[in-house]
Protein backbone atom coordinates (compact mmCIF):
# COMPACT_ATOMS: atom_id res chain seq x y z
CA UNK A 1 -13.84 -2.74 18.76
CA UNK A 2 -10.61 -3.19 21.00
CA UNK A 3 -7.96 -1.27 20.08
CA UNK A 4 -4.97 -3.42 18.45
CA UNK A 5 -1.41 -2.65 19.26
CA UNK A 6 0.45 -0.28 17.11
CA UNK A 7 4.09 -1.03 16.68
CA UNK A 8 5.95 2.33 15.40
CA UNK A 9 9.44 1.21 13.96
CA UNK A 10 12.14 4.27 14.97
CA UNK A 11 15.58 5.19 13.67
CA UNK A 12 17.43 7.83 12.04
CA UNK A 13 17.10 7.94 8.57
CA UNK A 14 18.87 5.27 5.91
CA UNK A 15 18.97 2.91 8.94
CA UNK A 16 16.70 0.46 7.22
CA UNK A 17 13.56 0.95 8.64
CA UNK A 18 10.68 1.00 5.10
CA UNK A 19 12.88 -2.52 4.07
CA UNK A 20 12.37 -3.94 7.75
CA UNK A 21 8.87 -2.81 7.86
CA UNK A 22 8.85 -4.48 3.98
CA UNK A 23 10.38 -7.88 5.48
CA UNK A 24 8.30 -8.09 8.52
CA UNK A 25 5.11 -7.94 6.53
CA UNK A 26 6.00 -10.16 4.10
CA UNK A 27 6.86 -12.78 7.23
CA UNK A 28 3.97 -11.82 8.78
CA UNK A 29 1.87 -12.78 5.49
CA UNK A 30 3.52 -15.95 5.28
CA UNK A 31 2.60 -17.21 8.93
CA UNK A 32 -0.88 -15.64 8.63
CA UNK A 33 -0.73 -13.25 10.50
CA UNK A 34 -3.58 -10.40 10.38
CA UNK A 35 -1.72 -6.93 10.36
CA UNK A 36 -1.00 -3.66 8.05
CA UNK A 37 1.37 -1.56 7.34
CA UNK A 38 0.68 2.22 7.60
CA UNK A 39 3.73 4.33 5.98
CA UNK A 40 3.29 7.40 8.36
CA UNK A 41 5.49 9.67 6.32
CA UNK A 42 5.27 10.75 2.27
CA UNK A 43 8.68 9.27 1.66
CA UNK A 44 7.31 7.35 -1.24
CA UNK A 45 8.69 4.31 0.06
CA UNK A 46 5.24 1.04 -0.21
CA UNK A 47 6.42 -2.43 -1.08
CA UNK A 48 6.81 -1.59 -4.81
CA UNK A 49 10.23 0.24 -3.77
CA UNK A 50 11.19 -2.82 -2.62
CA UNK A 51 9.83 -5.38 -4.82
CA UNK A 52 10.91 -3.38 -8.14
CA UNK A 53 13.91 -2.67 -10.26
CA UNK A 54 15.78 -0.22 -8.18
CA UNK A 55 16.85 1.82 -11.51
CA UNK A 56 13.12 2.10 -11.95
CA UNK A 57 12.71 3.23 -7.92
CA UNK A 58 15.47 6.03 -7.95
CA UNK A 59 13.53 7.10 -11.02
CA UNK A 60 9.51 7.36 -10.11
CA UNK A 61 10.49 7.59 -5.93
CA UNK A 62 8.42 11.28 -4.88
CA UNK A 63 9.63 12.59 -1.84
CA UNK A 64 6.99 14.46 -0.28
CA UNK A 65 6.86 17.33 2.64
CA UNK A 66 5.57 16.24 5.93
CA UNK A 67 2.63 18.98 6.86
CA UNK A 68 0.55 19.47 9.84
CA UNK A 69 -2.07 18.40 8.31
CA UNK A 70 -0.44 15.37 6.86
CA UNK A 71 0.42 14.42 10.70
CA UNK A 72 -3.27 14.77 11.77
CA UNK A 73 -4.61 12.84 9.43
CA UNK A 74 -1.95 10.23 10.09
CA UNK A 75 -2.81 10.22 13.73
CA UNK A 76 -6.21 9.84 13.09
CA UNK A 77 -5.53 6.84 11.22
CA UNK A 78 -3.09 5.10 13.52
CA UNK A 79 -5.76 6.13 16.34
CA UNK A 80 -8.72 4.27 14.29
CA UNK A 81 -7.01 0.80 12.99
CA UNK A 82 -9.13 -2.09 12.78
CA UNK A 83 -5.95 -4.17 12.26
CA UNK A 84 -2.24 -4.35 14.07
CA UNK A 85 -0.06 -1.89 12.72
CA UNK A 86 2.96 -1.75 11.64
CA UNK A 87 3.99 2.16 11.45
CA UNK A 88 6.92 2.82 9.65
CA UNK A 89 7.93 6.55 11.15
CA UNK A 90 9.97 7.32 7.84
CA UNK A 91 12.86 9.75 8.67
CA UNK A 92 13.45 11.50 12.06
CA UNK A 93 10.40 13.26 13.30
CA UNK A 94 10.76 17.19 14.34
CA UNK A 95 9.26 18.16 17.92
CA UNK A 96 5.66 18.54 16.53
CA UNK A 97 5.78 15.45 14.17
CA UNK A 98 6.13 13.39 17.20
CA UNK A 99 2.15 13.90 18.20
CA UNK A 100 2.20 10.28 15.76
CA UNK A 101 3.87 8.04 18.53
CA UNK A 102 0.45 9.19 20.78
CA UNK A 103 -1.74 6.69 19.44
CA UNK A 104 1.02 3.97 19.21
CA UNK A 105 1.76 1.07 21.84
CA UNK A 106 4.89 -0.07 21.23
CA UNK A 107 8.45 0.88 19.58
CA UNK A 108 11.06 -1.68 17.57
CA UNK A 109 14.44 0.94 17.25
CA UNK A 110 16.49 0.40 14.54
CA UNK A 111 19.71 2.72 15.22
CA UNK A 112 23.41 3.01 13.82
CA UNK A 113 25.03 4.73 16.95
CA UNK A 114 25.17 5.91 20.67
CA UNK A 115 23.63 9.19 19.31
CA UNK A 116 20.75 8.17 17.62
CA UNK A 117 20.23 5.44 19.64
CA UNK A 118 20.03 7.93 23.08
CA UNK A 119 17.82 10.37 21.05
CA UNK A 120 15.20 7.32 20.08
CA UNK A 121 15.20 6.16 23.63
CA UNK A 122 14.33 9.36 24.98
CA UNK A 123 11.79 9.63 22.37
CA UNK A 124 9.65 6.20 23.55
CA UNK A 125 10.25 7.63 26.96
CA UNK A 126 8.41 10.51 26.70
CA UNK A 127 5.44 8.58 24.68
CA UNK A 128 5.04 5.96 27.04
CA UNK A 129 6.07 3.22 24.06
CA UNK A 130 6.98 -0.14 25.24
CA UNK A 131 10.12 -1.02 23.05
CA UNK A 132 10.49 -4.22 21.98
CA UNK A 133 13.44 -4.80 20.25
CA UNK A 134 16.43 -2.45 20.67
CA UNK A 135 18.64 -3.34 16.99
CA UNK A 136 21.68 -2.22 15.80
CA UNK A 137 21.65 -1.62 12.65
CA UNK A 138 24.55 -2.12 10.55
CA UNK A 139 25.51 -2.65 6.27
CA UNK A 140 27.01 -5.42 6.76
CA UNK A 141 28.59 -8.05 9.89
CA UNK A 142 27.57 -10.91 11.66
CA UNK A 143 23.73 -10.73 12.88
CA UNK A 144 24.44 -11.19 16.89
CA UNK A 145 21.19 -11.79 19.73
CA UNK A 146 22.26 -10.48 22.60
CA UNK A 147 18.96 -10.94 24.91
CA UNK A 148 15.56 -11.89 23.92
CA UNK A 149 13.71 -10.59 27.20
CA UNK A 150 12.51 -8.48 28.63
CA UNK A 151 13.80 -6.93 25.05
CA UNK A 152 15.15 -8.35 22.01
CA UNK A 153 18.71 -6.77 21.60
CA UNK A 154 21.14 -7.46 18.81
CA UNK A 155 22.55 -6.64 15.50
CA UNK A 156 21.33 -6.89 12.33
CA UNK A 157 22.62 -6.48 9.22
CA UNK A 158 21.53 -5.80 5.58
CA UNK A 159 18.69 -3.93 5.43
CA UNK A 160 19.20 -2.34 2.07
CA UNK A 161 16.63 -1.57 -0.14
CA UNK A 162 15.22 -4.19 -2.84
CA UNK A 163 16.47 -7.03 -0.33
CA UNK A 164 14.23 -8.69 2.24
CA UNK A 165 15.81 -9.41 6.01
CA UNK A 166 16.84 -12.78 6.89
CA UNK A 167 18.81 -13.88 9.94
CA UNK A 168 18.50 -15.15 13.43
CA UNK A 169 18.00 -11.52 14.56
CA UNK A 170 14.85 -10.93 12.01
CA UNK A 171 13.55 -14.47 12.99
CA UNK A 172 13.75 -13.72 16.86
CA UNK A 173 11.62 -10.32 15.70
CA UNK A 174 9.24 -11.64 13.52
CA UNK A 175 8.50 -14.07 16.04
CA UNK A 176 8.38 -11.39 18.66
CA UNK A 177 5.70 -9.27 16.83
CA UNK A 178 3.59 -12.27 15.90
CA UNK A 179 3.18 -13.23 19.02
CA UNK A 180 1.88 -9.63 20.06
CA UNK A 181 -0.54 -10.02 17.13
CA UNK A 182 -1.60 -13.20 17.67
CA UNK A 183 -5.16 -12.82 17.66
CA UNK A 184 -7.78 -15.14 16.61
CA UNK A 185 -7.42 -15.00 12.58
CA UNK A 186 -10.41 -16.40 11.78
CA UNK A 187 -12.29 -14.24 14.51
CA UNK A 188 -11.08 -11.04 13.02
CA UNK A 189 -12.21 -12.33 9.10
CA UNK A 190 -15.74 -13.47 10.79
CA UNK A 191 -16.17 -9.86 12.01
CA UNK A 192 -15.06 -7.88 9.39
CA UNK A 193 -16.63 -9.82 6.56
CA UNK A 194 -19.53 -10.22 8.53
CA UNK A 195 -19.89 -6.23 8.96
CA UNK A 196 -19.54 -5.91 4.97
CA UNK A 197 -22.56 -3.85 3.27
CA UNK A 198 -22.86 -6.49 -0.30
CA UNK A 199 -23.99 -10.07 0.10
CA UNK A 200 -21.07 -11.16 -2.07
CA UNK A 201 -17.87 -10.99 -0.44
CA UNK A 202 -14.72 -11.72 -2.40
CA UNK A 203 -12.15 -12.81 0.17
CA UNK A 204 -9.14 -12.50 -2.31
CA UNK A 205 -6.65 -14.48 -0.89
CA UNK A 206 -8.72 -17.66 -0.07
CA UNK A 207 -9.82 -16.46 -4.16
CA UNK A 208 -5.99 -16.97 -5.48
CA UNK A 209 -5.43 -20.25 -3.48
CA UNK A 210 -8.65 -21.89 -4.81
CA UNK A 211 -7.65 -20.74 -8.52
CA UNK A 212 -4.05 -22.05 -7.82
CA UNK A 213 -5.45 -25.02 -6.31
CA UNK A 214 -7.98 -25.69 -9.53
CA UNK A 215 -4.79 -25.47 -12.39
CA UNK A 216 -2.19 -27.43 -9.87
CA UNK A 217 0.19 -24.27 -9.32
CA UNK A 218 1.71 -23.29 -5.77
CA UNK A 219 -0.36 -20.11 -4.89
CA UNK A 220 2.83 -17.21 -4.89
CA UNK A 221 0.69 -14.53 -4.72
CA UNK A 222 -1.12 -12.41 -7.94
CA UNK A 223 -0.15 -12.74 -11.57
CA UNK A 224 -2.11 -10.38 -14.54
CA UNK A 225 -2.73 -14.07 -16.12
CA UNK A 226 -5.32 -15.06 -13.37
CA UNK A 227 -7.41 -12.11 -14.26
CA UNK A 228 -9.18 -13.62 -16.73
CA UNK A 229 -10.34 -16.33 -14.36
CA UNK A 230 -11.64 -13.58 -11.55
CA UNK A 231 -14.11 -11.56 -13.74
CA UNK A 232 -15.54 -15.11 -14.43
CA UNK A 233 -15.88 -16.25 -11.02
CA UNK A 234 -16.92 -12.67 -9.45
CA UNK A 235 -20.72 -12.10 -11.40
CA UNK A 236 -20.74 -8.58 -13.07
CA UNK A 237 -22.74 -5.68 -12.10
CA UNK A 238 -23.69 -6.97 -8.83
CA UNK A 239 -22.83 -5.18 -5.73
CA UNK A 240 -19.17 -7.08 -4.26
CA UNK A 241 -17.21 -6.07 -1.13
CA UNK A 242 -13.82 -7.63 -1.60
CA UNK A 243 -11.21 -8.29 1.34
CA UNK A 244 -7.86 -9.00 2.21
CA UNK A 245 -4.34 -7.60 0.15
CA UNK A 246 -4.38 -7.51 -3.60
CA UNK A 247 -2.69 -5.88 -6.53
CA UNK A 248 -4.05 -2.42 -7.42
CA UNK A 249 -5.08 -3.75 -10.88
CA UNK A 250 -6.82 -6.53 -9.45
CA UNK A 251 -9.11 -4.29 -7.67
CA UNK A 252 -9.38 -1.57 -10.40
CA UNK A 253 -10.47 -4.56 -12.52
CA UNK A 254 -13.15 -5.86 -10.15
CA UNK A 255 -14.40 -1.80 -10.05
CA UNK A 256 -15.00 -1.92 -13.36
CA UNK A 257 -16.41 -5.46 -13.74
CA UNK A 258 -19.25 -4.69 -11.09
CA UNK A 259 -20.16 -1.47 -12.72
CA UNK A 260 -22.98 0.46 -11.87
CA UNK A 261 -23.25 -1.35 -8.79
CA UNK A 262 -21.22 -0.49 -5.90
CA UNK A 263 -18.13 -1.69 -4.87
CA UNK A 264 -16.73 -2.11 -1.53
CA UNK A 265 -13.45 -2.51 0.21
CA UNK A 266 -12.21 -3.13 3.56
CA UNK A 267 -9.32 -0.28 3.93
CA UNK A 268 -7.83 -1.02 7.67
CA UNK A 269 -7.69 2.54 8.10
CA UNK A 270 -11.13 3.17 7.59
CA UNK A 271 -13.25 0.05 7.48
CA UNK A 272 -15.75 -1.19 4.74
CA UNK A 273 -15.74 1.84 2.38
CA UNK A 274 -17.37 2.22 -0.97
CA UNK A 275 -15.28 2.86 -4.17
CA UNK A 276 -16.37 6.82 -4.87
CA UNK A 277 -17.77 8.15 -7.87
CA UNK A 278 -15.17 10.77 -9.74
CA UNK A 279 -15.86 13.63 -12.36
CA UNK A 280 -14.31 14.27 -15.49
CA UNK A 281 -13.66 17.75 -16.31
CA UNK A 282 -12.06 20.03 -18.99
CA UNK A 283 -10.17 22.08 -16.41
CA UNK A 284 -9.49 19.62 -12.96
CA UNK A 285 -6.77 22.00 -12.00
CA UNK A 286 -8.69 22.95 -8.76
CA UNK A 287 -8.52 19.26 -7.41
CA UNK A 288 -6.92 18.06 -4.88
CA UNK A 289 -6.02 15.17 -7.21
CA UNK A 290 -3.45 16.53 -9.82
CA UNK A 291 -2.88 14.69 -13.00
CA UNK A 292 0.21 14.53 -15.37
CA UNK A 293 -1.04 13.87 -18.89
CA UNK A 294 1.17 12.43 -21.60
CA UNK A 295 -0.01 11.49 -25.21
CA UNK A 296 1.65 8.65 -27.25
CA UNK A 297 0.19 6.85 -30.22
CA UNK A 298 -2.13 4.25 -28.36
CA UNK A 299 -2.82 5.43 -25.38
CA UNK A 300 -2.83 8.25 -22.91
CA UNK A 301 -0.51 8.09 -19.76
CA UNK A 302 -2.71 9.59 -16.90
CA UNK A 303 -0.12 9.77 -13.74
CA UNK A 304 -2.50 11.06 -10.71
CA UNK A 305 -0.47 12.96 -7.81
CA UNK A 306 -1.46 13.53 -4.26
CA UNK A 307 0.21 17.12 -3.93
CA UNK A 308 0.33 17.08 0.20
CA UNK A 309 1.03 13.10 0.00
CA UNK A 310 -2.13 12.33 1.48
CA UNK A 311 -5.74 12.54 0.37
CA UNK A 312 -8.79 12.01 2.60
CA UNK A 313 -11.80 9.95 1.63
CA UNK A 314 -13.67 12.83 2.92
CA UNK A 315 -12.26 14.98 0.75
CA UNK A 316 -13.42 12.70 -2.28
CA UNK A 317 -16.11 14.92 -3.63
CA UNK A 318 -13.61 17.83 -4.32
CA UNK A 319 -11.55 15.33 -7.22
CA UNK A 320 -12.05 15.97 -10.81
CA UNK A 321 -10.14 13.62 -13.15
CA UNK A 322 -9.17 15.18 -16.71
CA UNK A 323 -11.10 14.61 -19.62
CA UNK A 324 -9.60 13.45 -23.05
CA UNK A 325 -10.79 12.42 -26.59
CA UNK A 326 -11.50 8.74 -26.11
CA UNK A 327 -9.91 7.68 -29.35
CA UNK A 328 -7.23 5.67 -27.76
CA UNK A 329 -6.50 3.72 -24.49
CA UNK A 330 -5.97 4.94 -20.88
CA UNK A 331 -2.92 3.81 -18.76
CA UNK A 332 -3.21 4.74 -14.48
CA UNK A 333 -0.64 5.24 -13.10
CA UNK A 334 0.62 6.75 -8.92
CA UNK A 335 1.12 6.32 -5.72
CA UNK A 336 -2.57 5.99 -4.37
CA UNK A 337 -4.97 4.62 -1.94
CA UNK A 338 -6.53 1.60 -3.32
CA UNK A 339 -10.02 3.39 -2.95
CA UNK A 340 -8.55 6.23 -5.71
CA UNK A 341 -7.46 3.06 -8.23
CA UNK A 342 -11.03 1.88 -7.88
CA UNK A 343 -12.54 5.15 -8.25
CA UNK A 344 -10.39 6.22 -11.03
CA UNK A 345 -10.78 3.15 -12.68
CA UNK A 346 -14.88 3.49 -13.17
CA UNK A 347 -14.50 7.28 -13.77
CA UNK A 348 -12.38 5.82 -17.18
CA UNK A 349 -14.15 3.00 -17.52
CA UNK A 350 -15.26 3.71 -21.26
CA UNK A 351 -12.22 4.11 -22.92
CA UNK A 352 -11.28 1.88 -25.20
CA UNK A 353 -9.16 0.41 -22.77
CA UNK A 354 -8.08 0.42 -19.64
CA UNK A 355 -4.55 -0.08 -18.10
CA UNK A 356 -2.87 -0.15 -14.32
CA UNK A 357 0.52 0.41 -13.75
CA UNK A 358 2.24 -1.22 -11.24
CA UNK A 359 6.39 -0.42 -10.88
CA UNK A 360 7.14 -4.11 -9.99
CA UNK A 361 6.03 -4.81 -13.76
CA UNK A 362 8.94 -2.67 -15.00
CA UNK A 363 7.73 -1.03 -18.38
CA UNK A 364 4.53 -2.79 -18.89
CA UNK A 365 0.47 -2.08 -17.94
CA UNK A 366 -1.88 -4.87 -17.14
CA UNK A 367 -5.12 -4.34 -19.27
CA UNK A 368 -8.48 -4.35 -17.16
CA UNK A 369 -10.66 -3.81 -18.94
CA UNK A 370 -11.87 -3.36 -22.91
CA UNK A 371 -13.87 -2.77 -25.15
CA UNK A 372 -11.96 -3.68 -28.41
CA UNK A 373 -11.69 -7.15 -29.73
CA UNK A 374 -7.74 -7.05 -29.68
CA UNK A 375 -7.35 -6.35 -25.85
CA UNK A 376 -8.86 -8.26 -22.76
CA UNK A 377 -8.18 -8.19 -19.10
CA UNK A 378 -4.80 -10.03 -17.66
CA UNK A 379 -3.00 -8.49 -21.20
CA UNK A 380 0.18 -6.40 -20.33
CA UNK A 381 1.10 -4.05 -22.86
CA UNK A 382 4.19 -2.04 -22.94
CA UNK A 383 4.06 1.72 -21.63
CA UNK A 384 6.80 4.44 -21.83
CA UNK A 385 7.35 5.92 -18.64
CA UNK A 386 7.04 9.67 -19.18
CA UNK A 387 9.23 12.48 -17.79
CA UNK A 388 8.74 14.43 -14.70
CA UNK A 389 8.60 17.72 -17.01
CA UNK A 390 4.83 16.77 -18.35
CA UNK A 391 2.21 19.07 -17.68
CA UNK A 392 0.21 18.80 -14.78
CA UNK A 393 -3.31 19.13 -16.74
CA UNK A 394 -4.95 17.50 -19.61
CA UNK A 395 -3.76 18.51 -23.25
């Protein structure tokens, strides 16, 4: 397949790069435009951190330590897209982080000052990066274009998180990096969904327009109420690969409805892969998967951590999830793949009910599955965020 271009974003740190990698997405989404975003540091920072309460962010955000072998895996990744990427380098990369701008094409810098902007320079220099744009960054001040080729120079202002960019500056770039990815849409759907191992693809966001189409509502993305409406379109315990950007409880939902047969997704990192199948044991402290367990009176809050920031589907077989007394629901919750959700999701797919949390929902779960009369899928119930002090096993 030919290699797509691979535009690393570069700046000191709090210069706004994870809410102009946020903001360029979302653009990016709105004209159609086939990309992903790949996070290459465990700064904790996905859309969520931009999309919910920022009380709520400051309180679940994980900073994580960058490790070797976080960096190889990341380079590995970047090295084997199937999409455009976005890479958002996170904070400023030490000597040996910087094997990550290798298997990159281009650079957009996002600097504050002479200093930082010299040492980013230098930096795409020495990787052969093709920079793009060339922004200052500022808090606040009049967004200014000051070329748009060979390089789009300027200001631009605002990038502070839990806002999304605006401007003439962030127009000029978003129409910039569209062009670069401007390939055939429809080509790239054909081949990927024509590569899929089910029969039954669920292409999820022609899915959301057809049931926004079919109850005259203006399709803005997701909502836990259209849940309902997807198990009864998608035919349970069929085989389903599903495609395109969705909601982690939408696709911990569709897991679970499909149940024994397998599930696949398209992860641009890695291609079609199927959802794994996870243990449930009375001591999972040897996994690689760690799990915070908190009791309350209806449920059980199941937080699963990534210790290193990073787990590899390879490494899937080596996960045990924690086992519990099934007399009361199970609320997900972390900062996961969406191949973990779906995995986790079947491994607790008999208790009583199921729950996803998802941080741009505040204090609340969305049900997805049940199997008592007074919950069904779509429901949100209210959850109690637990404290960092829990333990790290099952109780």
């Amino acid at each position: 397949m030919e290699i797509f271009p691979a535009v690393a974003i570069g700046g000191p740190p709090h210069s706004g790069k994870s809410v102009l990698a946020y903001s360029l997405s979302k653009a990016l989404r709105a004209r159609q435009i086939a990309h992903y975003v790949l996070r290459a540091f465990p700064d904790g920072e996905g859309d969520w951190a931009n999309e919910a309460d920022q009380a709520l962010v400051r309180r679940i955000r994980i900073k994580g330590a960058v490790t070797s072998e976080w960096i190889q895996r990341i380079r590995r990744d970047i090295a084997r897209r199937h999409l455009p990427l976005i890479v958002d380098m996170g904070g400023q990369p030490t000597e040996w982080q910087e094997t990550l701008f290798d298997h990159c094409t281009h650079i957009i810098l996002l600097t504050r000052d002479r200093a930082s902007h010299n040492w980013w320079h230098r930096l795409a220099r020495r990787h052969n990066l093709q920079v793009i744009a060339d922004l200052r960054s500022v808090h606040a001040g009049e967004e200014v274009v000051r070329a748009r080729s060979p390089v789009l120079r300027g200001q631009i202002s605002g990038l502070e998180r839990g806002s999304t960019a605006g401007g003439v500056v962030f127009t000029a770039l978003v129409d910039l990096v569209a062009s670069l990815f401007a390939y055939d849409q429809e080509e790239l759907r054909r081949v990927h969904i024509a590569a899929a191992p089910a029969d039954l693809v669920v292409e999820l966001e022609r899915l959301g327009r057809m049931l926004a189409r079919a109850t005259d509502q203006p399709w803005e993305g997701w909502s836990p109420a259209q849940l309902g409406r997807v198990l009864t379109y998608a035919p349970a315990h069929l085989p389903l690969a599903i495609y395109d950007r969705g909601p982690n409880w939408l696709y911990a939902a569709l897991a679970v409805h499909v149940y024994p047969a397998p599930l696949y997704q398209f992860d641009a990192r890695l291609g079609w892969i199927a959802a794994p199948a996870l243990e449930l044991a009375e001591d999972p402290s040897s996994s690689p998967v760690q799990a915070h367990v908190s009791v309350h009176e209806h449920y059980t809050w199941v937080e699963l951590v990534l210790p290193g920031g990073y787990l590899d589907y390879a490494e899937v077989e080596q996960v045990r999830l924690p086992r519990f007394p099934s007399d009361r629901g199970v609320i997900l919750s972390g900062k996961l793949p969406l191949w973990l959700w779906t995995a986790a999701a079947r491994a607790y797919r008999m208790a009583p009910w199921l729950g996803i949390y998802q941080p741009q929902l505040g204090t609340q779960a969305v049900v997805v599955a049940a199997h008592v009369r007074q919950m069904r899928p779509g429901m949100l119930v209210a959850c109690e965020l637990p404290s960092r002090t829990d333990a790290l096993h099952s109780p």
